[in-house]
PDB file of N, CA and C in Angstrom:
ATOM      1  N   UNK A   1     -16.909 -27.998  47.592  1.00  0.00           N
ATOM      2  CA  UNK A   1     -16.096 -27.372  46.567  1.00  0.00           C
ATOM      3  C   UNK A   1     -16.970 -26.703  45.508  1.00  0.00           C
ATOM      4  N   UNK A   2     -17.905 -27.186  44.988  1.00  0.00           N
ATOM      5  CA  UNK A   2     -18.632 -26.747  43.912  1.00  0.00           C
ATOM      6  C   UNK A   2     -19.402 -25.568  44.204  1.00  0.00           C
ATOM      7  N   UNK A   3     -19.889 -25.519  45.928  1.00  0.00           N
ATOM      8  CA  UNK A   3     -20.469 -23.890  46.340  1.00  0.00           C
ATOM      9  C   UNK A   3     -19.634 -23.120  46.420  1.00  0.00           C
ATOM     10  N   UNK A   4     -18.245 -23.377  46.691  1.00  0.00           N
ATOM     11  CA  UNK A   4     -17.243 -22.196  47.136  1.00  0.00           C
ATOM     12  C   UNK A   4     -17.154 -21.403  45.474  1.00  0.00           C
ATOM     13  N   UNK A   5     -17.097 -22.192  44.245  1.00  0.00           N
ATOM     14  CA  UNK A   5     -17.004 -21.973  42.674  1.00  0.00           C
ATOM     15  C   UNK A   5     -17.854 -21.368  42.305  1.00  0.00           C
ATOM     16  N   UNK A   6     -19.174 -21.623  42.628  1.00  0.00           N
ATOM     17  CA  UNK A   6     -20.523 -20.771  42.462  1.00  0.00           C
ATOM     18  C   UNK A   6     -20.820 -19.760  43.525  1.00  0.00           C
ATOM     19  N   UNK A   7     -20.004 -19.682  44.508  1.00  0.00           N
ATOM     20  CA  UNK A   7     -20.043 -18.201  45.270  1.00  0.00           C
ATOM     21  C   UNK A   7     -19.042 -17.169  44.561  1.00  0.00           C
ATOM     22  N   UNK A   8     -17.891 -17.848  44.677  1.00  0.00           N
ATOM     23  CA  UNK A   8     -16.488 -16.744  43.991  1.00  0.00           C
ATOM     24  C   UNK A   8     -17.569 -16.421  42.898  1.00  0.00           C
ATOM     25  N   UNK A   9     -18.000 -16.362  42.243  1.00  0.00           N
ATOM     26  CA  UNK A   9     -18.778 -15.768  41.114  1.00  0.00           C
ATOM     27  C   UNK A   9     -18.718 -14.713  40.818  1.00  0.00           C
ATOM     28  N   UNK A  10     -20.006 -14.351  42.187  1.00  0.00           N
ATOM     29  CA  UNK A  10     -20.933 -13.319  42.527  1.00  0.00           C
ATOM     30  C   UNK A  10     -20.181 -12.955  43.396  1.00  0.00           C
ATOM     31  N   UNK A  11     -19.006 -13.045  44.494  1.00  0.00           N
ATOM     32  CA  UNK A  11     -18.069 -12.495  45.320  1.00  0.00           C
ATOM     33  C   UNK A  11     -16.616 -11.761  44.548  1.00  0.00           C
ATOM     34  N   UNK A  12     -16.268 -12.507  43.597  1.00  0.00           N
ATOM     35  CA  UNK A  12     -15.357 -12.062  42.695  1.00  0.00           C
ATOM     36  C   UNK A  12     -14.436 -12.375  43.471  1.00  0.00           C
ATOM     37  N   UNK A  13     -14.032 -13.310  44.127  1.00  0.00           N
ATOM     38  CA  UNK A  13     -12.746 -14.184  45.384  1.00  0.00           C
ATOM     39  C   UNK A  13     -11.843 -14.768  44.515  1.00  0.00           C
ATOM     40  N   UNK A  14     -10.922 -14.531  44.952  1.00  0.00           N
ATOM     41  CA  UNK A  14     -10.135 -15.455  43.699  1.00  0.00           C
ATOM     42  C   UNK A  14      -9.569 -16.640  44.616  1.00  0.00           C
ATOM     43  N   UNK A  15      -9.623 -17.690  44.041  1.00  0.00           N
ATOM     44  CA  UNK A  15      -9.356 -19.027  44.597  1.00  0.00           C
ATOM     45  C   UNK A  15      -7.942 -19.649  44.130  1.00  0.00           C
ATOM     46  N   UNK A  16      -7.477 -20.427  45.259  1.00  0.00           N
ATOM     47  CA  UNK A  16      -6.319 -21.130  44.843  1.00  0.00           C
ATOM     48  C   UNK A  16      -6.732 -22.751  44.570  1.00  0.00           C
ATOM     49  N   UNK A  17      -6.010 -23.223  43.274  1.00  0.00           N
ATOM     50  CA  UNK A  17      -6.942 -24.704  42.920  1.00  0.00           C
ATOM     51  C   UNK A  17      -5.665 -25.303  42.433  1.00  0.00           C
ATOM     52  N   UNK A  18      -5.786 -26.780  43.043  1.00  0.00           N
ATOM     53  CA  UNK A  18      -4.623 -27.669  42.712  1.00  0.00           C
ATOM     54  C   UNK A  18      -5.729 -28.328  41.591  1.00  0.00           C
ATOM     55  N   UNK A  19      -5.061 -28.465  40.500  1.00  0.00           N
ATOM     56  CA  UNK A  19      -5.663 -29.029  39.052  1.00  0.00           C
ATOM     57  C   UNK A  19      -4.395 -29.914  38.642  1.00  0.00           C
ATOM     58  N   UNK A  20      -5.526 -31.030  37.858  1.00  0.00           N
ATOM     59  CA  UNK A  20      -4.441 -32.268  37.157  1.00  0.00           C
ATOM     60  C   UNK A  20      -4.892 -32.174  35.835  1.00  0.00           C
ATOM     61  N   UNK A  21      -4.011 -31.891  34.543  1.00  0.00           N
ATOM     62  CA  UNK A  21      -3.847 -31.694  33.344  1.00  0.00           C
ATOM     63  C   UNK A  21      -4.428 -33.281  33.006  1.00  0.00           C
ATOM     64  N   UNK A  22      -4.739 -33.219  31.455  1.00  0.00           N
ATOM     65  CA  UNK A  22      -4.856 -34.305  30.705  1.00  0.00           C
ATOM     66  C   UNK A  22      -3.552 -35.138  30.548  1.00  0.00           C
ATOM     67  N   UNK A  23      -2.404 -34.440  30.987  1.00  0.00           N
ATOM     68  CA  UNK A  23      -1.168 -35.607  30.892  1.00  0.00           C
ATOM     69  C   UNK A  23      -0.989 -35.355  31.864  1.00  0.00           C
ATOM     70  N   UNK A  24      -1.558 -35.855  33.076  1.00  0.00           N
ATOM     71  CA  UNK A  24      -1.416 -35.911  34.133  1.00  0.00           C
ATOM     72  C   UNK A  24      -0.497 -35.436  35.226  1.00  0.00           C
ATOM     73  N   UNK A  25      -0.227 -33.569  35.038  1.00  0.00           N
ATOM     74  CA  UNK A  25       0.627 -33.111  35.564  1.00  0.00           C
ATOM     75  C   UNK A  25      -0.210 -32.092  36.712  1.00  0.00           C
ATOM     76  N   UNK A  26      -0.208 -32.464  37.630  1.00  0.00           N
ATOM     77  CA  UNK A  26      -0.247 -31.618  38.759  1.00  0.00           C
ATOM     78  C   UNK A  26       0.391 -29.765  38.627  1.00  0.00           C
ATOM     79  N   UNK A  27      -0.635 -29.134  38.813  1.00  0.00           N
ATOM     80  CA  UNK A  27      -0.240 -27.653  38.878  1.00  0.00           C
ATOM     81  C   UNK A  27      -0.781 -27.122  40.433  1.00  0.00           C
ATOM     82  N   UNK A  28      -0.798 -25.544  40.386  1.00  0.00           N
ATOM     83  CA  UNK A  28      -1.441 -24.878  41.491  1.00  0.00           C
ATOM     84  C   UNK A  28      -1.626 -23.410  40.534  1.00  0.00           C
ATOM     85  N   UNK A  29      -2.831 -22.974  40.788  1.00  0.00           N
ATOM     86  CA  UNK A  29      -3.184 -21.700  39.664  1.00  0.00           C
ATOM     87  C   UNK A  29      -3.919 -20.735  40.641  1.00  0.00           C
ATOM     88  N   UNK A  30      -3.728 -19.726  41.000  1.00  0.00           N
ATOM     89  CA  UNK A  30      -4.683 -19.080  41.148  1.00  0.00           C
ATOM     90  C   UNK A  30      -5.515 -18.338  40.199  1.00  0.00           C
ATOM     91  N   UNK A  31      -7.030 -18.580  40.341  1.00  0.00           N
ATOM     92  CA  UNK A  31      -7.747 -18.417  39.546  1.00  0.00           C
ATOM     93  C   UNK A  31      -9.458 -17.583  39.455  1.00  0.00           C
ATOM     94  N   UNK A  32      -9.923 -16.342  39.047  1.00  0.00           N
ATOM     95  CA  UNK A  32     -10.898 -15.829  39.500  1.00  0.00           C
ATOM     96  C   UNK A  32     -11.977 -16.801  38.021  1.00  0.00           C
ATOM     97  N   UNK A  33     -13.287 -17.156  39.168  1.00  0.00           N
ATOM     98  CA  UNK A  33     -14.314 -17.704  38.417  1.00  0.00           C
ATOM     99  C   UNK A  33     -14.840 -17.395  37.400  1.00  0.00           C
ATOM    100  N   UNK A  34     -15.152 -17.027  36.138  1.00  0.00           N
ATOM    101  CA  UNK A  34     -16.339 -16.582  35.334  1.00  0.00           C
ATOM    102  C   UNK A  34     -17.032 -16.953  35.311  1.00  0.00           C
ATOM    103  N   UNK A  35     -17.517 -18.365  35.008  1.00  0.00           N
ATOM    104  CA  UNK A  35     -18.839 -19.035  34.416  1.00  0.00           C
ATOM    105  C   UNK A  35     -18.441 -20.537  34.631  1.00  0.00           C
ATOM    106  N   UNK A  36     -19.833 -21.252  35.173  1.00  0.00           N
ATOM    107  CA  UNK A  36     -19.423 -22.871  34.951  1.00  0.00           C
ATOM    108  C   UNK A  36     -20.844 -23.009  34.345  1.00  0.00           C
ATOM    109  N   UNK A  37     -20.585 -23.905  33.334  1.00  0.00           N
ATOM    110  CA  UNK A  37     -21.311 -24.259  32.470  1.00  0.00           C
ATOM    111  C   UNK A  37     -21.303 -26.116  32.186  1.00  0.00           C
ATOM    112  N   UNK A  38     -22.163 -26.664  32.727  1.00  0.00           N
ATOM    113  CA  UNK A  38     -21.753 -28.477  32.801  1.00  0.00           C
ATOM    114  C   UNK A  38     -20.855 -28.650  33.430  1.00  0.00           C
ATOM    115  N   UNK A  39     -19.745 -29.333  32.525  1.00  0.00           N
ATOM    116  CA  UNK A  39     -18.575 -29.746  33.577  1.00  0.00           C
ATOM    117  C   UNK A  39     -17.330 -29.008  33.619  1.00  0.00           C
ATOM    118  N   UNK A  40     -17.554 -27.719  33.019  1.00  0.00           N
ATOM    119  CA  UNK A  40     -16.525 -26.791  32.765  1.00  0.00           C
ATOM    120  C   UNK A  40     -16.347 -25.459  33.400  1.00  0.00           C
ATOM    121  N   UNK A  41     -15.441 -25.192  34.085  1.00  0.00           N
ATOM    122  CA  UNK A  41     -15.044 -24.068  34.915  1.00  0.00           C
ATOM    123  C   UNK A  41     -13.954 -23.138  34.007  1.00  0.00           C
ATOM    124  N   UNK A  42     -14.942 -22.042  33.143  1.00  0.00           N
ATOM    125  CA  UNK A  42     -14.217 -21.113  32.725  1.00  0.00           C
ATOM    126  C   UNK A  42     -13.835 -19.963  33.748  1.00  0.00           C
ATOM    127  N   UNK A  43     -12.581 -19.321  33.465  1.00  0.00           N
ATOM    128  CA  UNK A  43     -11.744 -18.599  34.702  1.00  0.00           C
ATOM    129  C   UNK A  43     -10.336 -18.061  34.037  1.00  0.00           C
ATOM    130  N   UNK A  44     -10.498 -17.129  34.815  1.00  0.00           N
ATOM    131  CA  UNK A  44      -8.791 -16.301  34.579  1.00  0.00           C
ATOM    132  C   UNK A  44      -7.907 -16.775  35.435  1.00  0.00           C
ATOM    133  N   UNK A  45      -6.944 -17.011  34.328  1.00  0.00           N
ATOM    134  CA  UNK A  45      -5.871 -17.373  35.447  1.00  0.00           C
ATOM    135  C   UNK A  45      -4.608 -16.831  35.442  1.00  0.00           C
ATOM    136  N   UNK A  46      -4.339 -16.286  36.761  1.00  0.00           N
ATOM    137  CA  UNK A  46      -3.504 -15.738  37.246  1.00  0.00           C
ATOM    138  C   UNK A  46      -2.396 -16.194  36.954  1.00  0.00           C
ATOM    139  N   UNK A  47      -1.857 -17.466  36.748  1.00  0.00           N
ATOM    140  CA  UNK A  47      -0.905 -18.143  36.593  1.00  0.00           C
ATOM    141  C   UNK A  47      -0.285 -17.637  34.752  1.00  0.00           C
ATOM    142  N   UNK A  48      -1.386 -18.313  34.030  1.00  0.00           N
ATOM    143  CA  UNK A  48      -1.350 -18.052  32.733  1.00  0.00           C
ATOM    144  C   UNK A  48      -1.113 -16.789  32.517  1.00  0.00           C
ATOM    145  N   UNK A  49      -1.552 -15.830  33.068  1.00  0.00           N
ATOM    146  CA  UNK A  49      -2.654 -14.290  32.383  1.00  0.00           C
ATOM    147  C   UNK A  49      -3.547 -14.547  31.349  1.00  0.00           C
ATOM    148  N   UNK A  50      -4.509 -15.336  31.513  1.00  0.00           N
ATOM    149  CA  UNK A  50      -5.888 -15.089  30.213  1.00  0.00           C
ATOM    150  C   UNK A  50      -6.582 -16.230  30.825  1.00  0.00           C
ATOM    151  N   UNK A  51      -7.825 -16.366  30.056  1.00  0.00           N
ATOM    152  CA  UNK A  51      -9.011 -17.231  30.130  1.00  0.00           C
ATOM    153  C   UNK A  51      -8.597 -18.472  29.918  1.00  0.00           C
ATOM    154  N   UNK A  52      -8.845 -19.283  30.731  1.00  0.00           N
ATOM    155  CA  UNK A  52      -8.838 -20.900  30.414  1.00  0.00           C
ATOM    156  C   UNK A  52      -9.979 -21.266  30.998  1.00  0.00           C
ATOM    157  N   UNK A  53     -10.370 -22.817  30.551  1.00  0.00           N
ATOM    158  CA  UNK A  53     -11.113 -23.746  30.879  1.00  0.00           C
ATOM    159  C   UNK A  53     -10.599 -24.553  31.453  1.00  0.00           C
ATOM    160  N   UNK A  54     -11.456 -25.655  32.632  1.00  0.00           N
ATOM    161  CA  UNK A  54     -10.525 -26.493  33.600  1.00  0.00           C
ATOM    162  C   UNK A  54     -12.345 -27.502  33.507  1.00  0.00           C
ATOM    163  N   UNK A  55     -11.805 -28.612  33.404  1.00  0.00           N
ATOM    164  CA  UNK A  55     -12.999 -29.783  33.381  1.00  0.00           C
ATOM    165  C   UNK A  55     -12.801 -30.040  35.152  1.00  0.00           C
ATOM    166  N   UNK A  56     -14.432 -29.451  35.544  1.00  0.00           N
ATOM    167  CA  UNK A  56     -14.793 -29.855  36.814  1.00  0.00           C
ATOM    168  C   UNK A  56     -13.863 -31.289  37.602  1.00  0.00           C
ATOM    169  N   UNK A  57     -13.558 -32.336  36.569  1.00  0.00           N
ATOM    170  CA  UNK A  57     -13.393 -33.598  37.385  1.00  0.00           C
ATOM    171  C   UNK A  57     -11.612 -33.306  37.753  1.00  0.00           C
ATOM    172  N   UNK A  58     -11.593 -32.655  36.961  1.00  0.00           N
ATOM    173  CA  UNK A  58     -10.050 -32.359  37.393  1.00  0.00           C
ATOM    174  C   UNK A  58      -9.340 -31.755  38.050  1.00  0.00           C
ATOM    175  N   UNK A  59     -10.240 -31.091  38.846  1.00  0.00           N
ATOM    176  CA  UNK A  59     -10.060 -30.355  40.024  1.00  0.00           C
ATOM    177  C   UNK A  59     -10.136 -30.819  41.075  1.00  0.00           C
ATOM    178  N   UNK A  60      -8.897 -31.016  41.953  1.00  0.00           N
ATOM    179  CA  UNK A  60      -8.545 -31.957  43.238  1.00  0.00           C
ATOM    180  C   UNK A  60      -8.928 -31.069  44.164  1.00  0.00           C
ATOM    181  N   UNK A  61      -8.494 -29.909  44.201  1.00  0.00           N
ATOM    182  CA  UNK A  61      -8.934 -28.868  45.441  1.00  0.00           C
ATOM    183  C   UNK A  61      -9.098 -27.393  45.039  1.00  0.00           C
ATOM    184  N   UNK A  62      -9.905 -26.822  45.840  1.00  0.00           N
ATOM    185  CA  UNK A  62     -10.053 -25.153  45.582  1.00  0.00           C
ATOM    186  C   UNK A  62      -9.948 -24.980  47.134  1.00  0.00           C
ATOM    187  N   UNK A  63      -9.311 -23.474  47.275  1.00  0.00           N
ATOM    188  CA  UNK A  63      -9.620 -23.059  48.315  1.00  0.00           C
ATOM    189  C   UNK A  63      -9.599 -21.331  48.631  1.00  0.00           C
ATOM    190  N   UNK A  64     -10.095 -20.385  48.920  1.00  0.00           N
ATOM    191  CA  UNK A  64     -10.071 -19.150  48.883  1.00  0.00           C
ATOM    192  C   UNK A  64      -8.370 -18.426  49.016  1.00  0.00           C
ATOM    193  N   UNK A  65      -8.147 -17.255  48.204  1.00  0.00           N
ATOM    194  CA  UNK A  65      -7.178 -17.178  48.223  1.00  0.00           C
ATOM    195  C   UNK A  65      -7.157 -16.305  49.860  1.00  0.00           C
ATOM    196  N   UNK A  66      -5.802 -16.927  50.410  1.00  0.00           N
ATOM    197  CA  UNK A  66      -5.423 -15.953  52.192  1.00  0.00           C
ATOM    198  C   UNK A  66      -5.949 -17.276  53.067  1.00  0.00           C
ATOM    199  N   UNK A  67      -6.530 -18.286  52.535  1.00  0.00           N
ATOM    200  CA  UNK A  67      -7.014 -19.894  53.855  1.00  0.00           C
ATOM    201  C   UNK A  67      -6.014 -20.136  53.443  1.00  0.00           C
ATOM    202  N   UNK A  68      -5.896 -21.019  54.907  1.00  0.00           N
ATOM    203  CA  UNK A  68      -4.409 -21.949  55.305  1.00  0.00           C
ATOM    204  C   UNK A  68      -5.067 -23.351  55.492  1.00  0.00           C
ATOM    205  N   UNK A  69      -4.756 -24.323  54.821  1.00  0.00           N
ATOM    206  CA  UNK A  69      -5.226 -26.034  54.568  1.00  0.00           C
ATOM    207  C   UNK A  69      -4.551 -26.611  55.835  1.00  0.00           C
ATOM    208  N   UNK A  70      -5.009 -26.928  56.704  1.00  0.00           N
ATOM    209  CA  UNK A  70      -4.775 -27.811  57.835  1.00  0.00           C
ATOM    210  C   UNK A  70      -4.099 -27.237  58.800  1.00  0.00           C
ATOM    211  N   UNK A  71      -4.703 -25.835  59.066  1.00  0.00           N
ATOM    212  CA  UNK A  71      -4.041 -24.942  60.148  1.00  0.00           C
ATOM    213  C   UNK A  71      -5.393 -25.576  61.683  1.00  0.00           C
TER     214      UNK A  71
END
């Protein structure tokens, strides 16, 4: 997971990521990478429209946007 985040970078891929909030709510965002910096994955998100931050540990899954999970 953490190479696919540091490739979208430099590929400009936009990824689909199941993320769990601080009150523990399950989302799905699609999201293009900017910068990870420690434990923080700054990124646009498609969902929102604008820049957010997402804490690395809270990220359950990424996967390229157009892959199919358990095809």
């Amino acid at each position: 997971m953490n190479q696919l985040l540091f490739n979208s970078i430099e590929s400009k891929q936009k990824l689909k990521m199941i993320y769990l909030s601080e009150d523990n709510q399950i989302s799905q965002r699609i999201i293009g990478v900017l910068k990870i910096k420690g434990d923080t994955v700054l990124a646009y998100c498609y969902s929102r429209r604008k820049v957010r931050s997402f804490k690395f540990g809270n990220i359950l899954s990424v996967v390229p946007v157009g892959k199919c999970i358990g095809a």
